[in-house]
C-alpha atoms as a PDB file:
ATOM      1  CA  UNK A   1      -3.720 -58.828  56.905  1.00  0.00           C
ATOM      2  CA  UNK A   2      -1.336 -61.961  55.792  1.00  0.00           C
ATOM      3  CA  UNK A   3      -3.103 -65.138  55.170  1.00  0.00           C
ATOM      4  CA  UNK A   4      -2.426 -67.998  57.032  1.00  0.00           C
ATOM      5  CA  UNK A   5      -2.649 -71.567  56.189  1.00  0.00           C
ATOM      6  CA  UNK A   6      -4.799 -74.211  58.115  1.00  0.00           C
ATOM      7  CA  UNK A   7      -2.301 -76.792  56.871  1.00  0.00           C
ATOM      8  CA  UNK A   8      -5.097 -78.849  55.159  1.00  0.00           C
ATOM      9  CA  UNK A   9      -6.868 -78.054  51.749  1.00  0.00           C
ATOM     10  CA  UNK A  10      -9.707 -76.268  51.418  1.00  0.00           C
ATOM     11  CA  UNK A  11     -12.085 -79.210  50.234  1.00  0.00           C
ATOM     12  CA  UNK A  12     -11.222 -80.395  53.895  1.00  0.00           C
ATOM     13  CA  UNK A  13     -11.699 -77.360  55.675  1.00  0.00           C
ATOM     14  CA  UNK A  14     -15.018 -76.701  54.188  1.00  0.00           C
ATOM     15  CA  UNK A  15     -15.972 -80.160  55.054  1.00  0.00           C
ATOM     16  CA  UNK A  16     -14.617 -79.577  58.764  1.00  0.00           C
ATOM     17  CA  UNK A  17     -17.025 -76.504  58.692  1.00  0.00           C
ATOM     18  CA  UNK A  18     -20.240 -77.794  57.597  1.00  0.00           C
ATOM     19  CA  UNK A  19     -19.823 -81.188  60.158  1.00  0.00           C
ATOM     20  CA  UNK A  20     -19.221 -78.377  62.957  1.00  0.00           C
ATOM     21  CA  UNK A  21     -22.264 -76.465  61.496  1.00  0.00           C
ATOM     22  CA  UNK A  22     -24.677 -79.776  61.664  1.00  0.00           C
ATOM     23  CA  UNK A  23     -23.252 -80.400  65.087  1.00  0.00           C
ATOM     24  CA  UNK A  24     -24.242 -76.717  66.458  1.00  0.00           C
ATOM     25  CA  UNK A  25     -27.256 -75.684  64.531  1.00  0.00           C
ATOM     26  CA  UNK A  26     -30.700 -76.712  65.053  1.00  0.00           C
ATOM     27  CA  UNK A  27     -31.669 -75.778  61.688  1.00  0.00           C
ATOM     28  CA  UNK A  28     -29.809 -75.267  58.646  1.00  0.00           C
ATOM     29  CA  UNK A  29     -30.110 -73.686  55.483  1.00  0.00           C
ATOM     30  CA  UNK A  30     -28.629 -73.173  51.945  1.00  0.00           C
ATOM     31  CA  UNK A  31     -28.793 -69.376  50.114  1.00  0.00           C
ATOM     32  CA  UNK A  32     -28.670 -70.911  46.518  1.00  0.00           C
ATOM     33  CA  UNK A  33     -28.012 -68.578  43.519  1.00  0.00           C
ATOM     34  CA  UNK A  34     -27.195 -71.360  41.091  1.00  0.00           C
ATOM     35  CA  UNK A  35     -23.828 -69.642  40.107  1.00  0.00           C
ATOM     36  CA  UNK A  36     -20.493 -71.963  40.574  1.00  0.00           C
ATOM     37  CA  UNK A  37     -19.577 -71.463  44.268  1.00  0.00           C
ATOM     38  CA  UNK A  38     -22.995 -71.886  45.914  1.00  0.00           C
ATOM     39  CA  UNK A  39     -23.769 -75.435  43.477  1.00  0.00           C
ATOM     40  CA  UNK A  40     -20.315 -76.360  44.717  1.00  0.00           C
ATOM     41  CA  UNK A  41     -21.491 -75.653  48.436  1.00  0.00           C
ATOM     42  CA  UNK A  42     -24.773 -77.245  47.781  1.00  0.00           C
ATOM     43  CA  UNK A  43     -23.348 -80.512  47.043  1.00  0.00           C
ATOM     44  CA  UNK A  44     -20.679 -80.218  50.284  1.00  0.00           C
ATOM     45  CA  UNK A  45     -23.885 -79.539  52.180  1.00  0.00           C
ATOM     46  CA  UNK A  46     -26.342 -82.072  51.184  1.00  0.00           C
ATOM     47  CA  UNK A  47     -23.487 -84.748  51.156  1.00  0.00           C
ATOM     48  CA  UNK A  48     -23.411 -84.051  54.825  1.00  0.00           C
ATOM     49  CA  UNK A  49     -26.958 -83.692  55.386  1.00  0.00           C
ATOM     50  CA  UNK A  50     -27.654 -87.275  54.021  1.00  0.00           C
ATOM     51  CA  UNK A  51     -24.918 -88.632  56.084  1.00  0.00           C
ATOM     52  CA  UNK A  52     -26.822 -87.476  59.205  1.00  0.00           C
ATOM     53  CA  UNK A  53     -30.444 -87.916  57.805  1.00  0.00           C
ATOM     54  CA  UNK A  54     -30.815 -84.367  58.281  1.00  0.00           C
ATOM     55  CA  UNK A  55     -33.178 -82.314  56.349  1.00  0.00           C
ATOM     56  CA  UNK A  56     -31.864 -79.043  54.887  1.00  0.00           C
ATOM     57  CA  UNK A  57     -33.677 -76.077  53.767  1.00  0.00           C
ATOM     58  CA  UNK A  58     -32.714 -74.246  50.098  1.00  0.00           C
ATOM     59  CA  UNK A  59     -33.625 -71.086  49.126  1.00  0.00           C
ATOM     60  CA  UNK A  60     -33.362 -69.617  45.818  1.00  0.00           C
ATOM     61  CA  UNK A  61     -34.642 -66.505  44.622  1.00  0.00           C
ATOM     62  CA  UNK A  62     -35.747 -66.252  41.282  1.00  0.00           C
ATOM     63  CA  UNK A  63     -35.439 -63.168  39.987  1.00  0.00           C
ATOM     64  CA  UNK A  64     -37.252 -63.766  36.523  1.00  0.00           C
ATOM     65  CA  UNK A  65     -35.100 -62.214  34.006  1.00  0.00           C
ATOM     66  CA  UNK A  66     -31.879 -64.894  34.636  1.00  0.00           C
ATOM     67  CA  UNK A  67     -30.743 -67.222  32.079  1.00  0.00           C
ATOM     68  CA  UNK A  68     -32.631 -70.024  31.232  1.00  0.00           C
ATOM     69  CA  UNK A  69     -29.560 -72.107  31.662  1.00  0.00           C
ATOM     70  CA  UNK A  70     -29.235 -71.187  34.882  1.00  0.00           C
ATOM     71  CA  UNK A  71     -32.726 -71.881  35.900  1.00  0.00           C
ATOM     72  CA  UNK A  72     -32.623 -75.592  34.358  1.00  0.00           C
ATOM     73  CA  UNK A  73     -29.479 -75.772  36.382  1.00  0.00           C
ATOM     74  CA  UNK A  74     -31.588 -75.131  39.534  1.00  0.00           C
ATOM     75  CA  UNK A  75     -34.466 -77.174  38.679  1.00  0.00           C
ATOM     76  CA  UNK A  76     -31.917 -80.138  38.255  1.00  0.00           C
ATOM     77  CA  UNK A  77     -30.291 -79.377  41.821  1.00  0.00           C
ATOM     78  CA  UNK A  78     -33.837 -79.167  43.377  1.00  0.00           C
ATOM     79  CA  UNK A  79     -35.044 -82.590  42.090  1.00  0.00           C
ATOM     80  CA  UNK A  80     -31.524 -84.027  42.780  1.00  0.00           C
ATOM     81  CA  UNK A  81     -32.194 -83.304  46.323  1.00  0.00           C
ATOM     82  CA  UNK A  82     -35.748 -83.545  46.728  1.00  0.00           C
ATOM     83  CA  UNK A  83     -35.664 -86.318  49.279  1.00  0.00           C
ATOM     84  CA  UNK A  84     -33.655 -84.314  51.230  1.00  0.00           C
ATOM     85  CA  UNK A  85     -34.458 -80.479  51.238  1.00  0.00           C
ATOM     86  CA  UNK A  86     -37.238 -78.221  52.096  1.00  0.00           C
ATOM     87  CA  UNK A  87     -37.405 -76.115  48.332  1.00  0.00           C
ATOM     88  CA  UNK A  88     -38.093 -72.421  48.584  1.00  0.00           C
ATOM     89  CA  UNK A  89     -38.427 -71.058  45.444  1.00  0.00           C
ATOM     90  CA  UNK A  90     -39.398 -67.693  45.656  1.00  0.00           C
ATOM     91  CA  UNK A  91     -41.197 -65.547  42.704  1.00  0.00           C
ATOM     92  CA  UNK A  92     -42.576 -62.806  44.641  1.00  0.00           C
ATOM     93  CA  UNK A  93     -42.477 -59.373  43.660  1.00  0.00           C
ATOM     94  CA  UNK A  94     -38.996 -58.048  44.646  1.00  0.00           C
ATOM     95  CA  UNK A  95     -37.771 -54.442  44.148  1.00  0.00           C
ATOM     96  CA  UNK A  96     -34.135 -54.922  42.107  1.00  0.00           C
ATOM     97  CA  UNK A  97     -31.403 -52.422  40.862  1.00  0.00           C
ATOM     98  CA  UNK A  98     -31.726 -51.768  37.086  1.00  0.00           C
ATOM     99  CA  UNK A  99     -28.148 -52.104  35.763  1.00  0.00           C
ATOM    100  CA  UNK A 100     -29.864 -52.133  31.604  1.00  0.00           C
ATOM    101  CA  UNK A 101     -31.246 -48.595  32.046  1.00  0.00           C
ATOM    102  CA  UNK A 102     -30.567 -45.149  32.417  1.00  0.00           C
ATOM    103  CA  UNK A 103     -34.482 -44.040  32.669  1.00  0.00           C
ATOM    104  CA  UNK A 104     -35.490 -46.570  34.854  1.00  0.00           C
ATOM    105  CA  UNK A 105     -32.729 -47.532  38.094  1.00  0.00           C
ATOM    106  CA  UNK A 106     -35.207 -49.820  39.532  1.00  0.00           C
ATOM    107  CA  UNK A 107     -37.299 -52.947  38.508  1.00  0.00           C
ATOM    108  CA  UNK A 108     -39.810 -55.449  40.240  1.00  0.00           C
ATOM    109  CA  UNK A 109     -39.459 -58.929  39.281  1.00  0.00           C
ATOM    110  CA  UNK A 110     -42.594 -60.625  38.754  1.00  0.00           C
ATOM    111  CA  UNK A 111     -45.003 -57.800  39.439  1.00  0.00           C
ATOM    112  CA  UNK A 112     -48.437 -58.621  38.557  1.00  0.00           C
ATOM    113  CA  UNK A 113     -49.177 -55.691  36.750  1.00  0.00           C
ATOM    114  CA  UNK A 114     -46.371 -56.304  34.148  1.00  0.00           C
ATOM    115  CA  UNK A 115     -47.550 -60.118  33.676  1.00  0.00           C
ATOM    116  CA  UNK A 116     -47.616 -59.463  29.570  1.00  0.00           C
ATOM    117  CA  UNK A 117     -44.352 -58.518  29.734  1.00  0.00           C
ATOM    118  CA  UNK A 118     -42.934 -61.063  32.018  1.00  0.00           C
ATOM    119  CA  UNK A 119     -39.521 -62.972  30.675  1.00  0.00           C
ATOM    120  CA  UNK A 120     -40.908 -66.166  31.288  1.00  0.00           C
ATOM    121  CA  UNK A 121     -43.550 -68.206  33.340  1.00  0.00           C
ATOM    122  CA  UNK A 122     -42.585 -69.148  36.937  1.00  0.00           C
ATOM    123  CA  UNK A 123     -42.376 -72.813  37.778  1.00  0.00           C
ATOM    124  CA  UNK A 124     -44.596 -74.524  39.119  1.00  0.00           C
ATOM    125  CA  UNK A 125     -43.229 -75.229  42.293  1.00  0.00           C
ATOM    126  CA  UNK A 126     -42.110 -71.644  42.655  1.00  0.00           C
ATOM    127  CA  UNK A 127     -44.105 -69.937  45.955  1.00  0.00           C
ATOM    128  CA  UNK A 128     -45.981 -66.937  44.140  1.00  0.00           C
ATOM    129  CA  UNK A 129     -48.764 -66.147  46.688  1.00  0.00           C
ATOM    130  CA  UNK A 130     -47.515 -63.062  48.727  1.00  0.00           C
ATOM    131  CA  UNK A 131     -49.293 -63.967  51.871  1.00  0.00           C
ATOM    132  CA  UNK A 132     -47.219 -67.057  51.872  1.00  0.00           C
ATOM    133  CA  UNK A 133     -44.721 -64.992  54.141  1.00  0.00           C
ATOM    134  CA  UNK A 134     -46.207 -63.488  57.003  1.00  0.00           C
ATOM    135  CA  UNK A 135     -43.338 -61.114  56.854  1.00  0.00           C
ATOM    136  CA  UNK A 136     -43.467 -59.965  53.082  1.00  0.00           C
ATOM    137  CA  UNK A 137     -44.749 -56.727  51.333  1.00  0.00           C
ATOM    138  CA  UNK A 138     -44.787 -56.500  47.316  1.00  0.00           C
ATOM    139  CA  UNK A 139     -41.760 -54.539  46.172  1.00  0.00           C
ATOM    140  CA  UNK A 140     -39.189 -54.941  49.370  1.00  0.00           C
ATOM    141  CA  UNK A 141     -35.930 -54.883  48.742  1.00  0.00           C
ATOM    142  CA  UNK A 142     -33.989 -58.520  48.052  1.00  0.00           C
ATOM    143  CA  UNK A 143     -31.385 -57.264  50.795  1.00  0.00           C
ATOM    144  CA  UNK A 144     -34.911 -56.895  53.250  1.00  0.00           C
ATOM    145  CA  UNK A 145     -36.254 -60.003  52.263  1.00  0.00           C
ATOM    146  CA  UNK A 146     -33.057 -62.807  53.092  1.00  0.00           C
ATOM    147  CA  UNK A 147     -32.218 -61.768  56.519  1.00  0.00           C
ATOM    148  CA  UNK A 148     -36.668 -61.803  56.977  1.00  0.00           C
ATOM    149  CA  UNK A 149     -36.674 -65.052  55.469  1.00  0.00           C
ATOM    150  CA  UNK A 150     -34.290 -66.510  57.946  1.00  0.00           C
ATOM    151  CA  UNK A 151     -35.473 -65.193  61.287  1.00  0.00           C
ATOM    152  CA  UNK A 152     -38.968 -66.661  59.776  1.00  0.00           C
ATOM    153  CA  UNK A 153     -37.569 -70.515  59.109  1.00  0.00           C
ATOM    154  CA  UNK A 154     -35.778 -70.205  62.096  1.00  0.00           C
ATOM    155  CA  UNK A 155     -38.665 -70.054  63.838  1.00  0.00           C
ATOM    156  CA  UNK A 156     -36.472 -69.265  67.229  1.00  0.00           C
ATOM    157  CA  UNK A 157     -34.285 -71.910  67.386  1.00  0.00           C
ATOM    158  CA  UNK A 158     -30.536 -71.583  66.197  1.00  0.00           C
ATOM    159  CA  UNK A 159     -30.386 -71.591  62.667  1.00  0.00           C
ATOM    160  CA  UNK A 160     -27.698 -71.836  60.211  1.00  0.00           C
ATOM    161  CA  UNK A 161     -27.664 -70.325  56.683  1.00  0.00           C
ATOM    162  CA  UNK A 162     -24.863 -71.677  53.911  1.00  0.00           C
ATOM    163  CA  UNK A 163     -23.385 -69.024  52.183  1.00  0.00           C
ATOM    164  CA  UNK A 164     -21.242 -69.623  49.076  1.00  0.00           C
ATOM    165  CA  UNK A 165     -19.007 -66.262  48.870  1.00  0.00           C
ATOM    166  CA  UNK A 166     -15.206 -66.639  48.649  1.00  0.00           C
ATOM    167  CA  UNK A 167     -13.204 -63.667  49.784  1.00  0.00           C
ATOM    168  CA  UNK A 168     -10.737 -63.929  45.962  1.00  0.00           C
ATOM    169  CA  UNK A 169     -14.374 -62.210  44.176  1.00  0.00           C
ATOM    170  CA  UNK A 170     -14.446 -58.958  45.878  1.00  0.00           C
ATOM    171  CA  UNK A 171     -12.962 -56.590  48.629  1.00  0.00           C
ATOM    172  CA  UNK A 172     -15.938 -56.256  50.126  1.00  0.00           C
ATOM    173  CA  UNK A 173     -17.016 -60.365  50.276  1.00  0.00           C
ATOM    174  CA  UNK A 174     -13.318 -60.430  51.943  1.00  0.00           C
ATOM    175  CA  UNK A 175     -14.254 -57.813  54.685  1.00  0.00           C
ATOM    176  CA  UNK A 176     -17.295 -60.122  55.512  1.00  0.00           C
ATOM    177  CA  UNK A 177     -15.084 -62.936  56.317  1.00  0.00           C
ATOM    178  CA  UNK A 178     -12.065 -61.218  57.728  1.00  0.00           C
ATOM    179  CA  UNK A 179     -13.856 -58.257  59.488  1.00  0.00           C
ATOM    180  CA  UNK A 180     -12.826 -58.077  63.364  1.00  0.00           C
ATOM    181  CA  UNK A 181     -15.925 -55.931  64.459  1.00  0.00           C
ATOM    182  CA  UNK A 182     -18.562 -58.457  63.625  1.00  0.00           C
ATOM    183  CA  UNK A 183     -20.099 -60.328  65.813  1.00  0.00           C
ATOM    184  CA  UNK A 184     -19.002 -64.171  65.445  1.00  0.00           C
ATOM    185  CA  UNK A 185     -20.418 -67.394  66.567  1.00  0.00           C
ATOM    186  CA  UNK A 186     -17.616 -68.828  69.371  1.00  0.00           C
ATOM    187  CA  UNK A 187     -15.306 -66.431  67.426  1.00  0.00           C
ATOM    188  CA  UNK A 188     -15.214 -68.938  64.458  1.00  0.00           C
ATOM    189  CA  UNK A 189     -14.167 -65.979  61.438  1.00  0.00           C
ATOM    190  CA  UNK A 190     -15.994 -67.774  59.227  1.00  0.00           C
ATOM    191  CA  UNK A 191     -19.880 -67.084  60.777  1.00  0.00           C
ATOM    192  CA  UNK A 192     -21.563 -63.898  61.262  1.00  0.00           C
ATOM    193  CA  UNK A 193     -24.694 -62.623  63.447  1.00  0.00           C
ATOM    194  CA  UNK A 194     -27.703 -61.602  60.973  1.00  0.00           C
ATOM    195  CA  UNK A 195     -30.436 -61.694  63.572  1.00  0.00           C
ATOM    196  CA  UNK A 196     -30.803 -63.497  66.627  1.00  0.00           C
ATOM    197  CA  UNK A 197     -30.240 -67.265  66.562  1.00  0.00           C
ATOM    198  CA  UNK A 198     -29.483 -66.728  63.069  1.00  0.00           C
ATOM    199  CA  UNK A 199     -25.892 -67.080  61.378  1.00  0.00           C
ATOM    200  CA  UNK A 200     -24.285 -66.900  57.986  1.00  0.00           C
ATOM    201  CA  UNK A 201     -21.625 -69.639  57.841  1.00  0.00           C
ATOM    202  CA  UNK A 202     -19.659 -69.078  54.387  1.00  0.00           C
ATOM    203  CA  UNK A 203     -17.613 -72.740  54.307  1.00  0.00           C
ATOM    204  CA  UNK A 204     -15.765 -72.382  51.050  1.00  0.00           C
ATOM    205  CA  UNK A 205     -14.492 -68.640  51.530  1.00  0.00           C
ATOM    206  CA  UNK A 206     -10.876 -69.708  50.693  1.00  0.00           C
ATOM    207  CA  UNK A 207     -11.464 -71.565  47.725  1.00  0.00           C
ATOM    208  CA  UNK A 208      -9.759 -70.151  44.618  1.00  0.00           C
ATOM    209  CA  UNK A 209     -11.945 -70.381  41.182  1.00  0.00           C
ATOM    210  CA  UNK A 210      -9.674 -73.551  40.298  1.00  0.00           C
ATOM    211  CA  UNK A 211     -10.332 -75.318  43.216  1.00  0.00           C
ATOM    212  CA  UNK A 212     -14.218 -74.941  42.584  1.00  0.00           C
END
């Protein structure tokens, strides 16, 4: 499939995407790993969200054993836009591939029985109390727990959620965008159906690492 230009650069077209976003979406959200394309994303988002006085939900996962880097990173982002967002951090117990062992394939972040051996503390604004979803269990799967998460802060209404994947890292993040059998929002390639009145909207899916 040849790709074909929008005859504008891509800083503009993601702009173009999250205005159209704010315009259609009740609600909107930001999946935040604190890696270079969704910080990038982040900042396109909230620029627009102050614009419009609009309140923006961010979500980040914290999966304890990450760099401590890229948690101060976070933490900066968070109070940069506390004004302005609605913070989930999550440290709940999440069941995680294993990718430093042969013996064990499988980990749980943060699970309470393996508090001596934890990597580090969890903030203090991090939401650690498992009945604080009505929809969690201890030890789902992170791939169960984001598309839950956003039919819950939906709450019914349409709801948008920022992804920052760009279709140059992988075949398979380039078969979410350019994928014909998914089910699109006004056929806009750039959205896809999760769950109902819930969409993924990936605005900087073009962008090459130098343009980040």
């Amino acid at each position: 499939m040849p790709k074909n230009g929008l005859g504008m650069d891509v800083l503009t077209a993601a702009e173009q995407r999250i205005s159209w976003t704010f315009d259609t979406f009740e609600k909107v959200y930001v999946s935040f790993s604190g890696g270079k394309d969704s910080t990038v994303m982040l900042h396109l988002v909230m620029a627009e969200a102050i614009k419009r006085d609009r309140m923006v939900g961010v979500l980040f996962i914290d999966l304890e054993a990450q760099y401590k880097l890229t948690i101060d990173h976070v933490m900066a982002c968070y109070q940069m836009y506390a004004e302005h967002i609605e913070p989930f951090w999550v440290s709940l117990p999440i069941h995680l591939r294993n990718a430093v062992s042969v013996f064990e394939t499988h980990w749980v972040c943060w699970e309470p029985e393996s508090k001596p051996a934890w990597v580090r503390e969890a903030p203090d604004m991090a939401i650690v109390d498992p009945d604080y979803f009505p929809f969690f269990r201890p030890g789902m799967e992170f791939e169960e727990f984001v598309p839950e998460f956003g039919e819950w802060y939906s709450q019914g209404v349409p709801t948008a959620c920022f992804v920052g994947i760009r279709t140059d890292e992988s075949l398979n993040r380039w078969r979410t965008i350019a994928s014909v059998h998914k089910t699109m929002y006004e056929a806009r390639q750039y959205t896809t159906l999760v769950r109902p009145n819930l969409y993924n909207v990936y605005p900087v899916y073009d962008w090459k690492t130098a343009d980040l």
